[in-house]
N, C-alpha and C. Protein backbone atom coordinates (compact mmCIF):
# COMPACT_ATOMS: atom_id res chain seq x y z
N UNK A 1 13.56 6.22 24.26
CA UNK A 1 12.23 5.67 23.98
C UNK A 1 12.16 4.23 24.47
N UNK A 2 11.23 3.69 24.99
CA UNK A 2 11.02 2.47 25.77
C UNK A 2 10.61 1.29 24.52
N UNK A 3 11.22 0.39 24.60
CA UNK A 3 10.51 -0.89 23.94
C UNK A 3 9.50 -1.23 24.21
N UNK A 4 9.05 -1.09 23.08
CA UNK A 4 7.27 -1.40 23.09
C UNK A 4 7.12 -2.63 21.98
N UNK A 5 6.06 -3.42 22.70
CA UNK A 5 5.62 -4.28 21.65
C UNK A 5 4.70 -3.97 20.37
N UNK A 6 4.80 -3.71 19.59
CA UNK A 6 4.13 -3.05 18.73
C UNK A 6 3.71 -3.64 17.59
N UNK A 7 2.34 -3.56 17.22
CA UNK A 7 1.50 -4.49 16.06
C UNK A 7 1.60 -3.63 14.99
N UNK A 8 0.89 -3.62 13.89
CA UNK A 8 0.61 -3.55 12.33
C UNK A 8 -0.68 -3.52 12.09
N UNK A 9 -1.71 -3.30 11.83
CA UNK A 9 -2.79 -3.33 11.09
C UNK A 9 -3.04 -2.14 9.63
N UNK A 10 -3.42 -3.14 8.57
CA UNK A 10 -3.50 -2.12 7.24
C UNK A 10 -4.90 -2.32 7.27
N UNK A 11 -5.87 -1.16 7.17
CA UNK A 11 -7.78 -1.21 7.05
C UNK A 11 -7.49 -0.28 5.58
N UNK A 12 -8.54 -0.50 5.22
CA UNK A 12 -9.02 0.32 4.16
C UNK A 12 -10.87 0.62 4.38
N UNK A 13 -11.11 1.94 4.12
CA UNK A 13 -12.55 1.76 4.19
C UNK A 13 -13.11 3.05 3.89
N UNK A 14 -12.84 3.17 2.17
CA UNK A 14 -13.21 4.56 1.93
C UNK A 14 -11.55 4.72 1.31
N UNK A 15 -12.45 6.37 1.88
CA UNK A 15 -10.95 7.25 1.27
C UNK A 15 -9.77 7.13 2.56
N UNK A 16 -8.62 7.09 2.46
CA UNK A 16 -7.77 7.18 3.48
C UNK A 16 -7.52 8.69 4.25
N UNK A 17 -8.07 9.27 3.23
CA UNK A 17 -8.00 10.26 4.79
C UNK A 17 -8.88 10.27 6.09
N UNK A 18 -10.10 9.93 5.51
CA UNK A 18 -11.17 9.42 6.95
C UNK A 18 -10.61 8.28 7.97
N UNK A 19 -10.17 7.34 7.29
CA UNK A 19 -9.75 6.19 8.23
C UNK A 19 -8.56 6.98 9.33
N UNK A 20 -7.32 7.52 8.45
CA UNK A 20 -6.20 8.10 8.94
C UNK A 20 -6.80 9.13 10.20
N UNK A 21 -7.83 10.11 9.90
CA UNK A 21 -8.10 10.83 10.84
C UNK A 21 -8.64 9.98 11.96
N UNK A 22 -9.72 9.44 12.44
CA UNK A 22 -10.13 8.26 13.02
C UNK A 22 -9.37 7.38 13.67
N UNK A 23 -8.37 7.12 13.34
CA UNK A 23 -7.45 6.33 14.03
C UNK A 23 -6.67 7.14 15.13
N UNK A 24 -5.70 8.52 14.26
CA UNK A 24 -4.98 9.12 14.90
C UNK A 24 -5.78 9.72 15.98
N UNK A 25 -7.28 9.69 16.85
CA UNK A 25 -7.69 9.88 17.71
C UNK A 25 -7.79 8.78 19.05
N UNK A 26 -7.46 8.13 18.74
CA UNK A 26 -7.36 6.64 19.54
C UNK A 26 -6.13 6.50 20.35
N UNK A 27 -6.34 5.83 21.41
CA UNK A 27 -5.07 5.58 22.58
C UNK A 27 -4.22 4.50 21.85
N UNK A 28 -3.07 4.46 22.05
CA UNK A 28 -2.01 3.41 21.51
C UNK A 28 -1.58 3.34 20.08
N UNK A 29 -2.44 4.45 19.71
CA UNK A 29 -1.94 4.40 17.94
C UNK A 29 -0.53 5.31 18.23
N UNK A 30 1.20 4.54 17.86
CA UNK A 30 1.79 5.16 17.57
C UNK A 30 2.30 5.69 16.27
N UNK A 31 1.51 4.96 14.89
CA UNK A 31 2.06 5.73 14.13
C UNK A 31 0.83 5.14 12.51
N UNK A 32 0.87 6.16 11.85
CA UNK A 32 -0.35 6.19 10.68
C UNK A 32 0.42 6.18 9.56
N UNK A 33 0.34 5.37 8.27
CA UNK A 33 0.73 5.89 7.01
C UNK A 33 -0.15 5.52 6.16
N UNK A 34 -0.96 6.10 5.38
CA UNK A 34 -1.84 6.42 4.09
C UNK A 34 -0.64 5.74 3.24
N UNK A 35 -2.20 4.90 2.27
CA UNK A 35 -1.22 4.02 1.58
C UNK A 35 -1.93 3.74 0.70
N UNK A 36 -0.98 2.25 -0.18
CA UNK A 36 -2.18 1.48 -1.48
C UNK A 36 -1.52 -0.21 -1.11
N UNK A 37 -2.76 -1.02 -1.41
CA UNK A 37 -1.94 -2.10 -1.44
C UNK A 37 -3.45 -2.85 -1.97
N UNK A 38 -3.15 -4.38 -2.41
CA UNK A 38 -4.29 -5.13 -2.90
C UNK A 38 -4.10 -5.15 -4.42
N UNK A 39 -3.52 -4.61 -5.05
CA UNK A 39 -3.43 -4.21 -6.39
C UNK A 39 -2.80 -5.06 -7.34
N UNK A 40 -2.83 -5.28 -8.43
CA UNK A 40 -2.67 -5.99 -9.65
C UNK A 40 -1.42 -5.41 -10.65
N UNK A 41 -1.90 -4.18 -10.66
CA UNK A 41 -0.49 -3.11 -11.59
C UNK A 41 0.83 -3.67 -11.29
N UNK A 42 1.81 -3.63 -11.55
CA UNK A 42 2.98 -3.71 -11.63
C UNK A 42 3.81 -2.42 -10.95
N UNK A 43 4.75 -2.71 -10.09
CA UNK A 43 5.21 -1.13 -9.49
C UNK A 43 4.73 -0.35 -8.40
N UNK A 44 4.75 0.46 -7.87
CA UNK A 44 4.54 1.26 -6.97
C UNK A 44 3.37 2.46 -7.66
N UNK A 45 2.60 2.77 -7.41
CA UNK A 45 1.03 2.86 -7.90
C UNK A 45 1.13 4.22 -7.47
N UNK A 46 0.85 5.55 -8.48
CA UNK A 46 0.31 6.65 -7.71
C UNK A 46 -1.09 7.23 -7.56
N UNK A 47 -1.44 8.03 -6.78
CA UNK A 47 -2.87 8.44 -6.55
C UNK A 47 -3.79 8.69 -7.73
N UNK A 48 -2.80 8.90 -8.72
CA UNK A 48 -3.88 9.45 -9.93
C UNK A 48 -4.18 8.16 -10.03
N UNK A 49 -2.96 7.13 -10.41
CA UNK A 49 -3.31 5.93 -11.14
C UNK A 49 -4.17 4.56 -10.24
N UNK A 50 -4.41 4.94 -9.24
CA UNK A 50 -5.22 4.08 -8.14
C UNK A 50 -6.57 4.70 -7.91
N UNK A 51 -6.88 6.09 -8.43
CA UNK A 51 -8.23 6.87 -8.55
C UNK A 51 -8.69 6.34 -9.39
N UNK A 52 -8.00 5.87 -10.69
CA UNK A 52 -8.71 5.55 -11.94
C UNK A 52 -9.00 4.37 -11.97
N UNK A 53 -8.79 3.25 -11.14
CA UNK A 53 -9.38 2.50 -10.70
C UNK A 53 -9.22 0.81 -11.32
N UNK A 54 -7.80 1.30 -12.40
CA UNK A 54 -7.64 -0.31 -13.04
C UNK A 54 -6.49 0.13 -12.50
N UNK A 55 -5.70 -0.47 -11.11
CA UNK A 55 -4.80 -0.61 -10.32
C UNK A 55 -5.03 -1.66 -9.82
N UNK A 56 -6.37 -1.78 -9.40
CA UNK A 56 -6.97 -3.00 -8.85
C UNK A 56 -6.58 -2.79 -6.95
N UNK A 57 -5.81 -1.42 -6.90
CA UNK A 57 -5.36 -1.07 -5.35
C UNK A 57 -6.38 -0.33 -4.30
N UNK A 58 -6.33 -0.84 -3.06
CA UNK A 58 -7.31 -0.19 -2.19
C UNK A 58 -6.44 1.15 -1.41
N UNK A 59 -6.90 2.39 -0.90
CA UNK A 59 -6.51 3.11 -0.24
C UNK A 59 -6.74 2.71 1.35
N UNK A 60 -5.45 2.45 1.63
CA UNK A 60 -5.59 1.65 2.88
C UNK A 60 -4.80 2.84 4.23
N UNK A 61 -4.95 2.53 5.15
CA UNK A 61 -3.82 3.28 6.45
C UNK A 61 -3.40 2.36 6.97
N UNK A 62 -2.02 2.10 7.22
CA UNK A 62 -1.06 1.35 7.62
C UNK A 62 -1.05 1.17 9.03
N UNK A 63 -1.15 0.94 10.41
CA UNK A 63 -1.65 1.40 11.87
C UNK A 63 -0.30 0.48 12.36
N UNK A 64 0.34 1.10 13.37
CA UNK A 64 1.16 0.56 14.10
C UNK A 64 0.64 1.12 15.63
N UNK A 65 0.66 0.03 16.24
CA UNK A 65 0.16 0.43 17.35
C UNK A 65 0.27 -0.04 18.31
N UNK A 66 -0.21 -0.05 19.93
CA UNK A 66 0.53 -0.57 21.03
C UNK A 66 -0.57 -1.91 21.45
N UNK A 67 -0.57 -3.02 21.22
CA UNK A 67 -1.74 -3.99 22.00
C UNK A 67 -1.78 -3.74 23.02
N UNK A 68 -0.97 -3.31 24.21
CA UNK A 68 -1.00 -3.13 25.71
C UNK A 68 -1.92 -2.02 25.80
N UNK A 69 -2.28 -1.26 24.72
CA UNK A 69 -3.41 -0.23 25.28
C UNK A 69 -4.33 -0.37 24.71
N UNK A 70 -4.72 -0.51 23.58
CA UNK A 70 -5.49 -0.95 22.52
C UNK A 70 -5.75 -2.48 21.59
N UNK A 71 -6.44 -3.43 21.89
CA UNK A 71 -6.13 -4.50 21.15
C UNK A 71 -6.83 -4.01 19.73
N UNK A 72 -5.66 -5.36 19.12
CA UNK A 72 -6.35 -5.34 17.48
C UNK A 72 -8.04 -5.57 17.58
N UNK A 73 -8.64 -6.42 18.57
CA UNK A 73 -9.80 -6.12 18.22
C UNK A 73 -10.78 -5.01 18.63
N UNK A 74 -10.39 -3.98 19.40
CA UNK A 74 -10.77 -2.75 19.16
C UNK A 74 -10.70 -1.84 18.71
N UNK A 75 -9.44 -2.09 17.95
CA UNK A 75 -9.27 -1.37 16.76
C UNK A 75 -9.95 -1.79 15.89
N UNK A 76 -10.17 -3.09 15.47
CA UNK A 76 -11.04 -3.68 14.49
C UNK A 76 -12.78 -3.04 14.83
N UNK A 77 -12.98 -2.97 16.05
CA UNK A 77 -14.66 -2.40 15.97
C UNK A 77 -14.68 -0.89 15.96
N UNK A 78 -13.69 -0.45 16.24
CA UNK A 78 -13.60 1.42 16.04
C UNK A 78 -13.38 1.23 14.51
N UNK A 79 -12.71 0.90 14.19
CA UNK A 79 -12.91 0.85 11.90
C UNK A 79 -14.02 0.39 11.71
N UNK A 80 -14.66 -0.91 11.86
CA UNK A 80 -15.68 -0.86 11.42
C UNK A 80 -17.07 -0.33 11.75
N UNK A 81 -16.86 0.17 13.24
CA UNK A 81 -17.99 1.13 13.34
C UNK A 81 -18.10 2.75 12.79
N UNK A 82 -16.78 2.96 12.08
CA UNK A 82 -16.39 4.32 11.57
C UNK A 82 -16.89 4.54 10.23
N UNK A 83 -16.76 3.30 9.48
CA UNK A 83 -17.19 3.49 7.68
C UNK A 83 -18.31 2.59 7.99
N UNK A 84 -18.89 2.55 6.35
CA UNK A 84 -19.77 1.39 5.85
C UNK A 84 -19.57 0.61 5.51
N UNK A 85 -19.34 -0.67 6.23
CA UNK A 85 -18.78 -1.88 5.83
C UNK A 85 -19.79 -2.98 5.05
N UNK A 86 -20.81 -2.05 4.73
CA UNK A 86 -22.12 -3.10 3.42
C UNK A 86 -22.04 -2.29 2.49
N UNK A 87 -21.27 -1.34 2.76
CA UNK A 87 -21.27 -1.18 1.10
C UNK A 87 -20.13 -1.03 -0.17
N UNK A 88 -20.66 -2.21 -1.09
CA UNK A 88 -19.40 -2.64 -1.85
C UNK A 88 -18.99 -1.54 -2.79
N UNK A 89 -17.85 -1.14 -2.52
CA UNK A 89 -16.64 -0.55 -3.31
C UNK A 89 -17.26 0.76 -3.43
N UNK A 90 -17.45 1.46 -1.77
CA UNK A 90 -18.33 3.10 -2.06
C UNK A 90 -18.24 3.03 -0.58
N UNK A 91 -17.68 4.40 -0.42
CA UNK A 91 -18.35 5.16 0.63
C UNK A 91 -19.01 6.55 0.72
N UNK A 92 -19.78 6.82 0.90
CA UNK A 92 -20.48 7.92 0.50
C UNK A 92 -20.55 8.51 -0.69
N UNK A 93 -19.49 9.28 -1.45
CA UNK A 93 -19.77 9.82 -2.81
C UNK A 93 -18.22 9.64 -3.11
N UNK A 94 -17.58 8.22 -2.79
CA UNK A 94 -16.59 7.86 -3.02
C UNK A 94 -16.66 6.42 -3.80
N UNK A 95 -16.53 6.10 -5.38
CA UNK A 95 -17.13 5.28 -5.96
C UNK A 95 -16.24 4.01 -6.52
N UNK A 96 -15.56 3.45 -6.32
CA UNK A 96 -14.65 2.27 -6.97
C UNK A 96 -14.27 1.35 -6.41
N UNK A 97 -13.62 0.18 -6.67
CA UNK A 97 -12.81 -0.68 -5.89
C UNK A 97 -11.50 -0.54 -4.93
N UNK A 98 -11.48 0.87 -5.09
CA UNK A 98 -10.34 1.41 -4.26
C UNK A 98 -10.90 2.16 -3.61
N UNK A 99 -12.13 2.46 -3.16
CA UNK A 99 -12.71 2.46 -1.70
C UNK A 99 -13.51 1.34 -0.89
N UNK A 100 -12.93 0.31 -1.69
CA UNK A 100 -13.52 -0.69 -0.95
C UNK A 100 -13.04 -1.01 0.90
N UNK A 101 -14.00 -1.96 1.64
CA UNK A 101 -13.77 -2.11 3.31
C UNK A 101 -12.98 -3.28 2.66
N UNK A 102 -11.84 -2.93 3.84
CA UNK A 102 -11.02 -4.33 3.91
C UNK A 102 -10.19 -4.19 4.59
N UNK A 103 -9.68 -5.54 5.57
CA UNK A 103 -9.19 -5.57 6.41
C UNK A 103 -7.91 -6.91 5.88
N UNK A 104 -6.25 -6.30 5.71
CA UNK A 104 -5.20 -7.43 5.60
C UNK A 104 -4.75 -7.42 6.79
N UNK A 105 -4.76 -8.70 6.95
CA UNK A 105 -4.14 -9.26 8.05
C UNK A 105 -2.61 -9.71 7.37
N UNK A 106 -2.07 -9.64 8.99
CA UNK A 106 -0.55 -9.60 8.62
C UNK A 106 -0.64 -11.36 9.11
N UNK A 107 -1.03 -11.63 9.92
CA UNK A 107 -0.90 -13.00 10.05
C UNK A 107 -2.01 -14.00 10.89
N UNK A 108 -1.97 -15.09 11.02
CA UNK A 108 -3.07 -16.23 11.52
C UNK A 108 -4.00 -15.26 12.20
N UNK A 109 -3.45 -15.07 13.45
CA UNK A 109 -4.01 -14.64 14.60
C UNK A 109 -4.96 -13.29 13.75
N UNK A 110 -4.85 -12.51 13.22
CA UNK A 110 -5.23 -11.18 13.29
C UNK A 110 -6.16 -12.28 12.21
N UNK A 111 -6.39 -13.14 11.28
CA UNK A 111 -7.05 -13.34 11.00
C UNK A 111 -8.12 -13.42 11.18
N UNK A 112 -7.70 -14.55 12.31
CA UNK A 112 -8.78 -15.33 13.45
C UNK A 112 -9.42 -13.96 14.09
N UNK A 113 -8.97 -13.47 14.60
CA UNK A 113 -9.35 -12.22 15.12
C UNK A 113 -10.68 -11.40 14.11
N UNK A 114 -9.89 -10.95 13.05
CA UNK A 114 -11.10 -10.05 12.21
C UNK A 114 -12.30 -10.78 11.60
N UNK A 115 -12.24 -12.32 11.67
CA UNK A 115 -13.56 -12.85 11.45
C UNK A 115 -14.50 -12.86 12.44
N UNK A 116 -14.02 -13.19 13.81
CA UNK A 116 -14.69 -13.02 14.88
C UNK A 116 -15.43 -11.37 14.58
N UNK A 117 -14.82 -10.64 14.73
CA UNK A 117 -15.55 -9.20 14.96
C UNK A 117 -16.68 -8.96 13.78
N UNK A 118 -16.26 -9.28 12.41
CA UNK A 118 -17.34 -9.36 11.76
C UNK A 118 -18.59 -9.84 11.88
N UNK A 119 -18.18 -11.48 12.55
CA UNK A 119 -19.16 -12.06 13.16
C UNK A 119 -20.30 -11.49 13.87
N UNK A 120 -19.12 -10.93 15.03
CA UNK A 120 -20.18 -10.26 16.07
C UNK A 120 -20.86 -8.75 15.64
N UNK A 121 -20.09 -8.11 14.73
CA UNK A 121 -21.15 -6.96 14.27
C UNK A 121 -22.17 -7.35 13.23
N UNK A 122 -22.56 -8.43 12.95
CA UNK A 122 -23.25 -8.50 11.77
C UNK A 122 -24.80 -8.30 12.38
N UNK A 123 -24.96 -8.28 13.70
CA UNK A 123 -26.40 -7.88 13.91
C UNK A 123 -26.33 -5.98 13.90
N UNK A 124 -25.69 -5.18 14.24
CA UNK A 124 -25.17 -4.25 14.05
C UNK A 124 -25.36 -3.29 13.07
N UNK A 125 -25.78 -4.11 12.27
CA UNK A 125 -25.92 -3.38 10.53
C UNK A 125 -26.87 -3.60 10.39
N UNK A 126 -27.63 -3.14 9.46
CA UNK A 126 -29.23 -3.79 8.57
C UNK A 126 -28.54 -4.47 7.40
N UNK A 127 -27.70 -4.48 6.64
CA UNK A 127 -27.14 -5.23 5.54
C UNK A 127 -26.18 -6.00 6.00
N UNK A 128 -25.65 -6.83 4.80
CA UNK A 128 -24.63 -7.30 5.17
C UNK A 128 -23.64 -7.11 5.02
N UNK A 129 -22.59 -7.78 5.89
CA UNK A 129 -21.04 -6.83 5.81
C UNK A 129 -20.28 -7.47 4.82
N UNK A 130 -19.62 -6.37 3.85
CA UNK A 130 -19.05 -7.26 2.78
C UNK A 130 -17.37 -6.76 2.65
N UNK A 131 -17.33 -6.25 3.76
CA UNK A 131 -15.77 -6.11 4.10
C UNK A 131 -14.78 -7.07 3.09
N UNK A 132 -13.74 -7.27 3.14
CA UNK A 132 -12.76 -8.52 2.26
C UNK A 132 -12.06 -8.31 3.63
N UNK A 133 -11.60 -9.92 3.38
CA UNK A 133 -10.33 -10.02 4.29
C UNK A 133 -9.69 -10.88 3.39
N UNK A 134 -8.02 -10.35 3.42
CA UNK A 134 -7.18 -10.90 2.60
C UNK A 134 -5.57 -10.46 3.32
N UNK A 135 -5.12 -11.37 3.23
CA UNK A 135 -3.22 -11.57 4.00
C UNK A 135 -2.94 -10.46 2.99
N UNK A 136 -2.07 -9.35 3.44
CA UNK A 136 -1.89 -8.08 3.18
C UNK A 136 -0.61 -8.63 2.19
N UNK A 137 -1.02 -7.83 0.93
CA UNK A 137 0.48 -8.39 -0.15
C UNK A 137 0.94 -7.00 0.43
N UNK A 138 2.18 -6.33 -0.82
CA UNK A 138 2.86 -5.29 -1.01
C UNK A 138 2.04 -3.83 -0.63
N UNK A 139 2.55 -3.43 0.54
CA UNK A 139 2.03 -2.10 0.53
C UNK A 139 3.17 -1.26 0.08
N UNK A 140 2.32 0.14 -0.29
CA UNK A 140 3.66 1.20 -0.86
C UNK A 140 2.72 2.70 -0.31
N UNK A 141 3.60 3.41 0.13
CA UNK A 141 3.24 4.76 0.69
C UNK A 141 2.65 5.59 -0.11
N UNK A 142 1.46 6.31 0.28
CA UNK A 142 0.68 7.09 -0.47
C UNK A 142 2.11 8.38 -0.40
N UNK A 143 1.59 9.24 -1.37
CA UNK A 143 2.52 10.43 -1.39
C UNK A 143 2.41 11.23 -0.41
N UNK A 144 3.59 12.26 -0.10
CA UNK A 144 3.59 12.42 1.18
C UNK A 144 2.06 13.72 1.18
N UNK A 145 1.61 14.19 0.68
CA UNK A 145 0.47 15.06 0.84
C UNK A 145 -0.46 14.44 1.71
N UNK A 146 -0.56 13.23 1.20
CA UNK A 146 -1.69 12.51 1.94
C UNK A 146 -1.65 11.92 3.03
N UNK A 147 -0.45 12.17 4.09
CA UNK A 147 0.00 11.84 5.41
C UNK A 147 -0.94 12.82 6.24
N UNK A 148 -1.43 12.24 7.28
CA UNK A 148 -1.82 13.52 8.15
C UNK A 148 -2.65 14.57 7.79
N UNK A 149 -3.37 14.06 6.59
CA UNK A 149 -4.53 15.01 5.52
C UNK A 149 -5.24 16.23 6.92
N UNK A 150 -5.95 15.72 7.49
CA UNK A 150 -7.11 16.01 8.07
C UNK A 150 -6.44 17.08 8.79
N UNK A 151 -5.80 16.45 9.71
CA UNK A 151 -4.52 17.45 10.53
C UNK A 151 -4.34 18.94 9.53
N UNK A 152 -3.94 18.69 8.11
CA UNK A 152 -3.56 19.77 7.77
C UNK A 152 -4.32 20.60 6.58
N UNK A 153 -5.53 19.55 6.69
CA UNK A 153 -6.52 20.67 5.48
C UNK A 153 -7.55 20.97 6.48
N UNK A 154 -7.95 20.52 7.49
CA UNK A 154 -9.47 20.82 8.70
C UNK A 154 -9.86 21.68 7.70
N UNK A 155 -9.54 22.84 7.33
CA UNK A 155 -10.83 23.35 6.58
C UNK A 155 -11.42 23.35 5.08
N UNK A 156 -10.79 22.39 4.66
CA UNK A 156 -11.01 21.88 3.02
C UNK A 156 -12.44 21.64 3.09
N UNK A 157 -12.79 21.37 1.85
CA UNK A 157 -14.56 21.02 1.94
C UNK A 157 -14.87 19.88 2.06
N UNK A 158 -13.94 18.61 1.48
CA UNK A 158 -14.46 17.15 1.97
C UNK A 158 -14.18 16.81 3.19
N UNK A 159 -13.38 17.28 4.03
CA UNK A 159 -12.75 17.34 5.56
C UNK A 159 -13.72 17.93 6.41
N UNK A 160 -14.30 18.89 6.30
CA UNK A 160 -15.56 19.49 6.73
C UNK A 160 -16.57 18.66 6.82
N UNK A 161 -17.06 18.35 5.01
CA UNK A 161 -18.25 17.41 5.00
C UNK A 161 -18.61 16.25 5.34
N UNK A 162 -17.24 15.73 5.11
CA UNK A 162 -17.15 14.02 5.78
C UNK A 162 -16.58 13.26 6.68
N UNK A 163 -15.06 14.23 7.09
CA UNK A 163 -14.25 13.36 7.76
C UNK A 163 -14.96 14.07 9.36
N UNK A 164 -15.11 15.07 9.54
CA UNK A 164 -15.55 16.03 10.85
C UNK A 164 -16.94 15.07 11.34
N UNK A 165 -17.52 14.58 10.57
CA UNK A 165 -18.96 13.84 11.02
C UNK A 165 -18.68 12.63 11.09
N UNK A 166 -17.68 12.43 10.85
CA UNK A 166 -17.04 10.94 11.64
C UNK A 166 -16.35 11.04 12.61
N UNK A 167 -15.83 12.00 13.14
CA UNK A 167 -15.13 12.50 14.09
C UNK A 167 -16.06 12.54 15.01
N UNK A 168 -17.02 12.99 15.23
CA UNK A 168 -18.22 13.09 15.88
C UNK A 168 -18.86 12.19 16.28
N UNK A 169 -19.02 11.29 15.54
CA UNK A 169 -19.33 9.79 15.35
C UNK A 169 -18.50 9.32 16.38
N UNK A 170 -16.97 8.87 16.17
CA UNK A 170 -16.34 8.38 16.88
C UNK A 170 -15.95 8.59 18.38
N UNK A 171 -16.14 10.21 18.19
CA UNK A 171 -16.07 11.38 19.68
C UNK A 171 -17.34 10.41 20.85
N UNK A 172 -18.58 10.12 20.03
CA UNK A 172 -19.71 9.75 20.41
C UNK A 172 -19.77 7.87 20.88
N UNK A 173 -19.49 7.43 20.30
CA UNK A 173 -19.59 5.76 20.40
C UNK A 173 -18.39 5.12 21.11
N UNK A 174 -17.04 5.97 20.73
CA UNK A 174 -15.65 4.82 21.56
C UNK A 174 -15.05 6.18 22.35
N UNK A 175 -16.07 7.03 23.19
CA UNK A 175 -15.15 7.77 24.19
C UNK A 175 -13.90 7.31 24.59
N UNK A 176 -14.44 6.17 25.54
CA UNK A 176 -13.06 5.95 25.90
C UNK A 176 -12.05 5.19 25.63
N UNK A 177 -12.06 4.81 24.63
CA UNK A 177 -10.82 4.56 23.60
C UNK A 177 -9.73 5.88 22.78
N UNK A 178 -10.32 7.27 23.56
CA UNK A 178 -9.55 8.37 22.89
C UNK A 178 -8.65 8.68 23.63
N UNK A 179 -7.52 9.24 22.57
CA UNK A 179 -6.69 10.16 23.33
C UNK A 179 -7.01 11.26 24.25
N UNK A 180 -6.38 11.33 25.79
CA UNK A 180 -6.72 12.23 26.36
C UNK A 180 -7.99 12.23 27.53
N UNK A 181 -8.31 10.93 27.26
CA UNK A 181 -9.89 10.31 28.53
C UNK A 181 -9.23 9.25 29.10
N UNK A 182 -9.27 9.58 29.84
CA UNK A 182 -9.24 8.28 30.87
C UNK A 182 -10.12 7.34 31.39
N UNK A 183 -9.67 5.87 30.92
CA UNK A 183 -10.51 4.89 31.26
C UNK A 183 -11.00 4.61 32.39
């Protein structure tokens, strides 16, 4: 395997299986992990106890990926053109502070970086974007079910109803940022 320079980005925006699917369609993403981080609890946090929503943890996807094919800031406008980034702590019929938009940055630069893009999408929206940005504390791995969701339920009913029409979405607006098209 060749040395690659390889970045980090943790998004949250919604439920993590939408983000996770969404990403893993993109050029230079080498690797996805569904996760929690942002949180207050003490310990390593599980799904029940981050659903219920005094965790204070966001469901985030972990993104490792190649800058030579993809920069962080197109990754940053494929996430935020994928969810609803005005709306606080909900995405569709997903209701708490652990579906909140948010973007940790691992350091300065990606900072500097994700304010700019907000910047520039804020005509983009009719509301305003209320994303968080915050230096990424402790992440901890969602359980392994929730790796690769989409991949392995396609025909579940929230995978159908929600994640497939973002797929579509994304199929539609960042062609060529996908796997498999050539720029």
């Amino acid at each position: 395997m060749e040395n690659k320079n390889l970045e980090t980005a943790t998004l949250g925006g919604g439920c993590f299986w939408c983000i996770e699917a969404v990403l893993q369609e993109l050029k230079g993403i080498e690797k996805l992990v569904s996760g929690y981080t942002g949180g207050t609890a003490p310990g390593k946090p599980t799904y029940k106890e981050v659903c219920s929503g005094l965790t204070g943890h966001a469901e985030v996807v972990q993104v490792t990926f190649d800058p030579s094919v993809i920069s962080y800031q197109d990754l940053l406008i494929v996430f935020m053109t994928s969810h609803d980034p005005t709306s606080l702590n909900r995405q569709g019929g997903d209701v708490g502070t652990q579906y909140r938009s948010v973007i940790y940055y691992h350091n300065d630069t990606q900072k500097t970086v994700a304010e700019t893009v907000i910047k520039e999408l804020v005509s983009y929206f009719e509301d305003p974007i209320v994303t968080e940005l915050s230096a990424l504390p402790v992440f901890y791995d969602a359980e392994d079910y929730h790796q690769d969701y989409y991949r392995n339920n396609t025909s579940q009913g929230y995978c159908s109803a929600v994640i497939t029409p973002k797929l579509a979405k994304l199929r539609k607006m960042h062609t060529d940022k996908l796997k498999g098209v050539s720029a």
